[in-house]
C-alpha atoms as a PDB file:
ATOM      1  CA  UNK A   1     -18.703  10.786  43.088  1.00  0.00           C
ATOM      2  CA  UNK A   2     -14.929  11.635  43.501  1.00  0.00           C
ATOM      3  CA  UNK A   3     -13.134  14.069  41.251  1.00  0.00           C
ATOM      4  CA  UNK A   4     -11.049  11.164  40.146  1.00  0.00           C
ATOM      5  CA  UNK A   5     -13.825   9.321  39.057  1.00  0.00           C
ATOM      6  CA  UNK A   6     -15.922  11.999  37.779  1.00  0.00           C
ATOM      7  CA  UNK A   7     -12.861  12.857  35.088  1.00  0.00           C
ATOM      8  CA  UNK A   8     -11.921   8.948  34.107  1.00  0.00           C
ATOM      9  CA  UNK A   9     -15.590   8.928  33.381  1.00  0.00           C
ATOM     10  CA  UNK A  10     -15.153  12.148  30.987  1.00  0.00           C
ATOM     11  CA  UNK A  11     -12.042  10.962  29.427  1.00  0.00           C
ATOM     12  CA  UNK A  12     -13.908   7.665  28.805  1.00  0.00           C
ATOM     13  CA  UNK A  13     -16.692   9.288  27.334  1.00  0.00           C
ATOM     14  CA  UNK A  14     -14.637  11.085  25.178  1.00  0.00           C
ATOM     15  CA  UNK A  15     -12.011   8.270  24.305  1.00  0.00           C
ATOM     16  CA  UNK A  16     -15.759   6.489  23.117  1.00  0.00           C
ATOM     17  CA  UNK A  17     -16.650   9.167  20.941  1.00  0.00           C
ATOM     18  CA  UNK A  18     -13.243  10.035  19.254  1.00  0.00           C
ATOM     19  CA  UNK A  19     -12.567   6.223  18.521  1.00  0.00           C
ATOM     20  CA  UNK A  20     -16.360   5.522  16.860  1.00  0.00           C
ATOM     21  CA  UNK A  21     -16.846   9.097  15.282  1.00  0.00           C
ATOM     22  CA  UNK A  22     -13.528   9.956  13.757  1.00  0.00           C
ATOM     23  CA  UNK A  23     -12.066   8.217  10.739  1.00  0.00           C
ATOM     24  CA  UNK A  24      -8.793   7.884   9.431  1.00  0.00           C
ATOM     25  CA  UNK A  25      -7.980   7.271   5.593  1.00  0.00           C
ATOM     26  CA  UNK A  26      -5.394   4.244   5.299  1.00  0.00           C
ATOM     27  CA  UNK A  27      -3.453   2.261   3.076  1.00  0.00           C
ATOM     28  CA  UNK A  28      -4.436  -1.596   3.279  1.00  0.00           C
ATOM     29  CA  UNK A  29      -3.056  -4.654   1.980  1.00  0.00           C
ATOM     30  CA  UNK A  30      -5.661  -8.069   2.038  1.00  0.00           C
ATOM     31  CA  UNK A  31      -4.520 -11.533   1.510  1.00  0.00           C
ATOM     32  CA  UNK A  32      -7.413 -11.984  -0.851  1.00  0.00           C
ATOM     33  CA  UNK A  33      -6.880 -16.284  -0.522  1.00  0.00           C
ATOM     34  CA  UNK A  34      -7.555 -15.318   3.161  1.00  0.00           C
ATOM     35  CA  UNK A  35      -9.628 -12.323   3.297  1.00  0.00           C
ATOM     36  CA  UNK A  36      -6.964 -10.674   5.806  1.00  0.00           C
ATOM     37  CA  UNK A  37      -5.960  -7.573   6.569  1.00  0.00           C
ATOM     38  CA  UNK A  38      -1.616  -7.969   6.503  1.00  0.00           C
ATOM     39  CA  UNK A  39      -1.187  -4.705   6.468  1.00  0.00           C
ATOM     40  CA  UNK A  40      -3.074  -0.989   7.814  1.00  0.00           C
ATOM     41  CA  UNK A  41      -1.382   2.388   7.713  1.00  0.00           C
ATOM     42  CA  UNK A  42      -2.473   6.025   8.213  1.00  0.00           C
ATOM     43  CA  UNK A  43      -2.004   7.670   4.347  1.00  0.00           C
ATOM     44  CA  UNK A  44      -1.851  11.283   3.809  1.00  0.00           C
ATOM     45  CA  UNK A  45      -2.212  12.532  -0.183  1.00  0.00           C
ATOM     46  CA  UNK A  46       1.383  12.947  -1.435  1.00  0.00           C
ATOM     47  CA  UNK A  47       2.463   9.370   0.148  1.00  0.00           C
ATOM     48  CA  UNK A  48       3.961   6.660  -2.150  1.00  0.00           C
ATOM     49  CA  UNK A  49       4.486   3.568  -2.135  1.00  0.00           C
ATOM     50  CA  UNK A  50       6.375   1.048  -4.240  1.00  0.00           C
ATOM     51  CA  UNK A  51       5.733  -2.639  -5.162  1.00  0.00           C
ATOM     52  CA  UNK A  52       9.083  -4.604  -6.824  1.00  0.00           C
ATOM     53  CA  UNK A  53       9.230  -8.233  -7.896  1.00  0.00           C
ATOM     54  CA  UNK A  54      11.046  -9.805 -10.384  1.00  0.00           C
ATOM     55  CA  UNK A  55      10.184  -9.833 -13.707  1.00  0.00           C
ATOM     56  CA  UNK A  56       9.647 -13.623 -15.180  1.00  0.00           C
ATOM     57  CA  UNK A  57      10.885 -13.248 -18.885  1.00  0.00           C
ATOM     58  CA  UNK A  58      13.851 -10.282 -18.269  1.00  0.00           C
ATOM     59  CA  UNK A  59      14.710 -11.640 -14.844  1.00  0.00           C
ATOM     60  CA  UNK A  60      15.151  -7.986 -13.648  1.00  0.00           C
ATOM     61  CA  UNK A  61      13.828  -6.031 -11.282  1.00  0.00           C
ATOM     62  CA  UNK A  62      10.671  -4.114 -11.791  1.00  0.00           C
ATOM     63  CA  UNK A  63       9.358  -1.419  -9.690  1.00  0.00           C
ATOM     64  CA  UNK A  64       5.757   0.522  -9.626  1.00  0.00           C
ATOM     65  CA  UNK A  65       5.659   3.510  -7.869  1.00  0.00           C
ATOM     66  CA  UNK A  66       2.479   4.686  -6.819  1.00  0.00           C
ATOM     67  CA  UNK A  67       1.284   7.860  -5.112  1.00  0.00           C
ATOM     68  CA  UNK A  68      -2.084   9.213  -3.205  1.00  0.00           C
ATOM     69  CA  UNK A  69      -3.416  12.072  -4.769  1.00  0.00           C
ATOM     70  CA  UNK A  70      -5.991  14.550  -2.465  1.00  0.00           C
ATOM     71  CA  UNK A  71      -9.246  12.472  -2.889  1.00  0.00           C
ATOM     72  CA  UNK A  72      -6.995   9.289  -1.798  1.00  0.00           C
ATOM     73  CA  UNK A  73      -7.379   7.609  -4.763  1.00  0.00           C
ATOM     74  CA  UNK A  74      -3.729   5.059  -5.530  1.00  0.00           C
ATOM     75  CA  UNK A  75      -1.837   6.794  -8.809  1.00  0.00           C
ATOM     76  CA  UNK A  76       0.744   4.982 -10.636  1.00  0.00           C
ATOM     77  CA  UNK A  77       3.110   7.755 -10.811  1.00  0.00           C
ATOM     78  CA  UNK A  78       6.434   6.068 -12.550  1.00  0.00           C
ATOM     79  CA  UNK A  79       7.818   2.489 -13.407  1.00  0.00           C
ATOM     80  CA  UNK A  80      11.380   1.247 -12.988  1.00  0.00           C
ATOM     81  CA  UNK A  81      12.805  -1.418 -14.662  1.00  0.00           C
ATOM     82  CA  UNK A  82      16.398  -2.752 -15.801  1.00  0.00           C
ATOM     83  CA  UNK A  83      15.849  -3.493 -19.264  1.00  0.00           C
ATOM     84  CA  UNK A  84      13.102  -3.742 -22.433  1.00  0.00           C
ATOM     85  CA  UNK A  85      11.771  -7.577 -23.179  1.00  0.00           C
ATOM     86  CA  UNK A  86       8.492  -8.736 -23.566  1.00  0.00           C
ATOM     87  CA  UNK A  87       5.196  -6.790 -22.849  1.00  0.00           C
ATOM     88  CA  UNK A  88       6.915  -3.756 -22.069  1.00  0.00           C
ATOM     89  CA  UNK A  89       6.108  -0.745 -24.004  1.00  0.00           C
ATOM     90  CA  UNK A  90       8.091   1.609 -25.465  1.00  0.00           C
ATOM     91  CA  UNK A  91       7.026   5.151 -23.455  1.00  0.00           C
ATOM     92  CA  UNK A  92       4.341   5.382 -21.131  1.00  0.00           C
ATOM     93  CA  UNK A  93       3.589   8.639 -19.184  1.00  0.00           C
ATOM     94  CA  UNK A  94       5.233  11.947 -20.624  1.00  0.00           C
ATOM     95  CA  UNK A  95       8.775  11.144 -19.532  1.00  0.00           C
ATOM     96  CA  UNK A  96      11.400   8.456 -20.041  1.00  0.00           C
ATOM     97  CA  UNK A  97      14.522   8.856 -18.585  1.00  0.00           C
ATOM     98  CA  UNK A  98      17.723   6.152 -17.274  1.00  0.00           C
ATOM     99  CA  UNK A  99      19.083   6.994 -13.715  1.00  0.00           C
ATOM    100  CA  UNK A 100      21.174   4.757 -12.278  1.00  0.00           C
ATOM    101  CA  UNK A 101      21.235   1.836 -14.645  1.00  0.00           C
ATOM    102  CA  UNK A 102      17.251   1.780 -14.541  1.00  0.00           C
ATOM    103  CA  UNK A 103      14.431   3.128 -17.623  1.00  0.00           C
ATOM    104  CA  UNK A 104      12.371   5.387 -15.751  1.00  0.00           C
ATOM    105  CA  UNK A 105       8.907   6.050 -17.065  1.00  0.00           C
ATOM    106  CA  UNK A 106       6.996   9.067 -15.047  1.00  0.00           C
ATOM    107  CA  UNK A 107       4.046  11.428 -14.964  1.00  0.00           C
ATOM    108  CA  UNK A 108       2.060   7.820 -15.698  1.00  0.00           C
ATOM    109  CA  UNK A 109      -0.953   9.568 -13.953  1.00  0.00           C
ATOM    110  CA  UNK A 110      -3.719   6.570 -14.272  1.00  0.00           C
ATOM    111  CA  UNK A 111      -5.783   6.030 -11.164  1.00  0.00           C
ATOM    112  CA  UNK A 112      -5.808   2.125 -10.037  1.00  0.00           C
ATOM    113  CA  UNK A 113      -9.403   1.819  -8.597  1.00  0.00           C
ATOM    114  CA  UNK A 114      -8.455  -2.223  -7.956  1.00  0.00           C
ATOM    115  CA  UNK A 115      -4.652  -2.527  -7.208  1.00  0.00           C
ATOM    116  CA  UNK A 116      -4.009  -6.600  -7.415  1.00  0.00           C
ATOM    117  CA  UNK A 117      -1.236  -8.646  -7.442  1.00  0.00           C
ATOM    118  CA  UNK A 118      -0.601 -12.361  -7.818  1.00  0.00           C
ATOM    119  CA  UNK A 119       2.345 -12.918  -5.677  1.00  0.00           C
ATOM    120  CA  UNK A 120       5.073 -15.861  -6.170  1.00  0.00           C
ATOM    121  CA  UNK A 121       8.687 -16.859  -4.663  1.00  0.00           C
ATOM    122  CA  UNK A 122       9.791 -16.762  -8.025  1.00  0.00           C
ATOM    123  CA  UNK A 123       8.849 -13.168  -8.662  1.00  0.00           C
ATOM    124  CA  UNK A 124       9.229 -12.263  -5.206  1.00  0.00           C
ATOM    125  CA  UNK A 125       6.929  -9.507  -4.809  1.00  0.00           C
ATOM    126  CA  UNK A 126       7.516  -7.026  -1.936  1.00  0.00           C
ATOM    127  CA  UNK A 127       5.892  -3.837  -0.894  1.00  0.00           C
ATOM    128  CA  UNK A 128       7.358  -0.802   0.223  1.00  0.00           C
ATOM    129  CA  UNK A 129       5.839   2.229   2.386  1.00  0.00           C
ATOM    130  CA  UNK A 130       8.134   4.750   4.213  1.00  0.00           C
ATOM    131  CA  UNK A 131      10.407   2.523   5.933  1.00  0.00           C
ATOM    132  CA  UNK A 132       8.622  -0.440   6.209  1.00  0.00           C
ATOM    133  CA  UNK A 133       9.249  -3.573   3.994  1.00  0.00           C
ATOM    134  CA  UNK A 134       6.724  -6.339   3.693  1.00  0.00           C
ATOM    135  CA  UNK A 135       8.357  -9.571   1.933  1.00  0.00           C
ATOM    136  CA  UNK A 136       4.702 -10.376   0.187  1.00  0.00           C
ATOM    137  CA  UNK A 137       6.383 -13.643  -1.260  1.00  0.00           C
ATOM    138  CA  UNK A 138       6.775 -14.578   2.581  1.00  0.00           C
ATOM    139  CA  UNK A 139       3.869 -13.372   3.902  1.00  0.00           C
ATOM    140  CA  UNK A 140       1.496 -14.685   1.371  1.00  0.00           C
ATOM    141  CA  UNK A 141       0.774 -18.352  -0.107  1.00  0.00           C
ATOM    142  CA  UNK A 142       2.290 -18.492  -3.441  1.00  0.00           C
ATOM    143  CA  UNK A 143       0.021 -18.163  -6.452  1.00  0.00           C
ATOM    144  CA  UNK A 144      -2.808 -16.460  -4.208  1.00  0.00           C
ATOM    145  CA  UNK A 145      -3.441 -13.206  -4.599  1.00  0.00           C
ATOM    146  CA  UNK A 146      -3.596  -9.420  -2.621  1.00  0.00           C
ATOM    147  CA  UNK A 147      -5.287  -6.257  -3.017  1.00  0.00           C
ATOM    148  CA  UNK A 148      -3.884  -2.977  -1.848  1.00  0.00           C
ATOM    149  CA  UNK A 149      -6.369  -0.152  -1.764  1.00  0.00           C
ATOM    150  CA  UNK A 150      -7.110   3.110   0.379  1.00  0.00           C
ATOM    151  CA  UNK A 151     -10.100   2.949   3.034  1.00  0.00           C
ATOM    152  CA  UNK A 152     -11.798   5.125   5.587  1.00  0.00           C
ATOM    153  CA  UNK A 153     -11.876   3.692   8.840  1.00  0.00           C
ATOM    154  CA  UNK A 154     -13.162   4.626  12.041  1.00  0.00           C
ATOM    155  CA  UNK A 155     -10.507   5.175  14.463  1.00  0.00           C
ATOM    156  CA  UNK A 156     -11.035   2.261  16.539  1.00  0.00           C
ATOM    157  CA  UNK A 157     -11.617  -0.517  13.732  1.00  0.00           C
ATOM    158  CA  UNK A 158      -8.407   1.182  12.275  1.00  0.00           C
ATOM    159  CA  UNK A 159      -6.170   0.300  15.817  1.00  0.00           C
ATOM    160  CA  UNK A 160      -7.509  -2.744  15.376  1.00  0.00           C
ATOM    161  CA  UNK A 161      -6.887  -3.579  12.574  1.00  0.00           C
ATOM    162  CA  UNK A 162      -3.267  -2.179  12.921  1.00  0.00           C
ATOM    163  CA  UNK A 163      -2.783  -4.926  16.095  1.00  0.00           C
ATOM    164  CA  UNK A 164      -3.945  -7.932  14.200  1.00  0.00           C
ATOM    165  CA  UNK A 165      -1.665  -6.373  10.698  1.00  0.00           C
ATOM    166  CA  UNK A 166       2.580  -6.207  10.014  1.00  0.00           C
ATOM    167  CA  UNK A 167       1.918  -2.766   9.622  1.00  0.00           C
END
């Protein structure tokens, strides 16, 4: 056997192993109405990312900011919103402050085990992760539902999933 082949066999081997034993911790999003995968991406702990729709009685933006802490579990961190109306409390977390004509409530702290959202056009939902923007309200039936939670995936399932994904 050539030299040529010998080491395309080796790097074979090895591309084999490193894509079935190594995992990588991501962020997905599932179309739960379709049990797809719309969107897979690599987290790291210290990433956030934000979800903003419109809210149905105030007619405002809202914004949840989320963050992963070292075990990879999704925080809510802070909320942004425009104004107070119904179902909104009056502090949450153990800092209220208004920047930029928004009520900012931070240091929320509470792990999400089961992130969900319903999504709608009227709400318009849409998700945002470093500098990509996913229009859910576009991307996913009205009425029907996602789920956005962290996973460990083996390096090839992950690539895969990433192809069939937005993300």
């Amino acid at each position: 056997m050539s030299i040529i082949k010998k080491i395309t066999v080796l790097l074979l081997i090895l591309f084999s192993l490193y894509t079935t034993l190594f995992h990588k911790k991501a962020l997905i999003i599932k179309d739960l109405s379709k049990g797809s995968v719309i969107f897979v991406k690599e987290i790291n702990p210290g990433d956030e990312f934000t979800m903003r729709w419109m809210h149905s009685v105030e007619l405002q933006p809202w914004e949840e900011i989320f963050r992963i802490d070292p075990e990879y579990n999704i925080i809510l961190d802070r909320t942004r919103f425009k104004s107070f109306g119904a179902g909104v409390p009056d502090s949450a977390g153990n800092k209220t402050e208004i920047k930029d004509g928004y009520v900012i409530f931070s240091g929320i702290n509470r792990i999400i085990p089961d992130l969900r959202y319903g999504i709608s056009d009227f709400a318009k939902h849409t998700f945002y992760f470093k500098n990509k923007e996913l229009e859910l309200y576009k991307i996913v039936e009205n009425g029907n539902g996602v789920k956005i939670n962290t996973v460990q995936l083996k390096v090839f399932k992950y690539y895969l999933l990433k192809i069939r994904s937005l993300g």
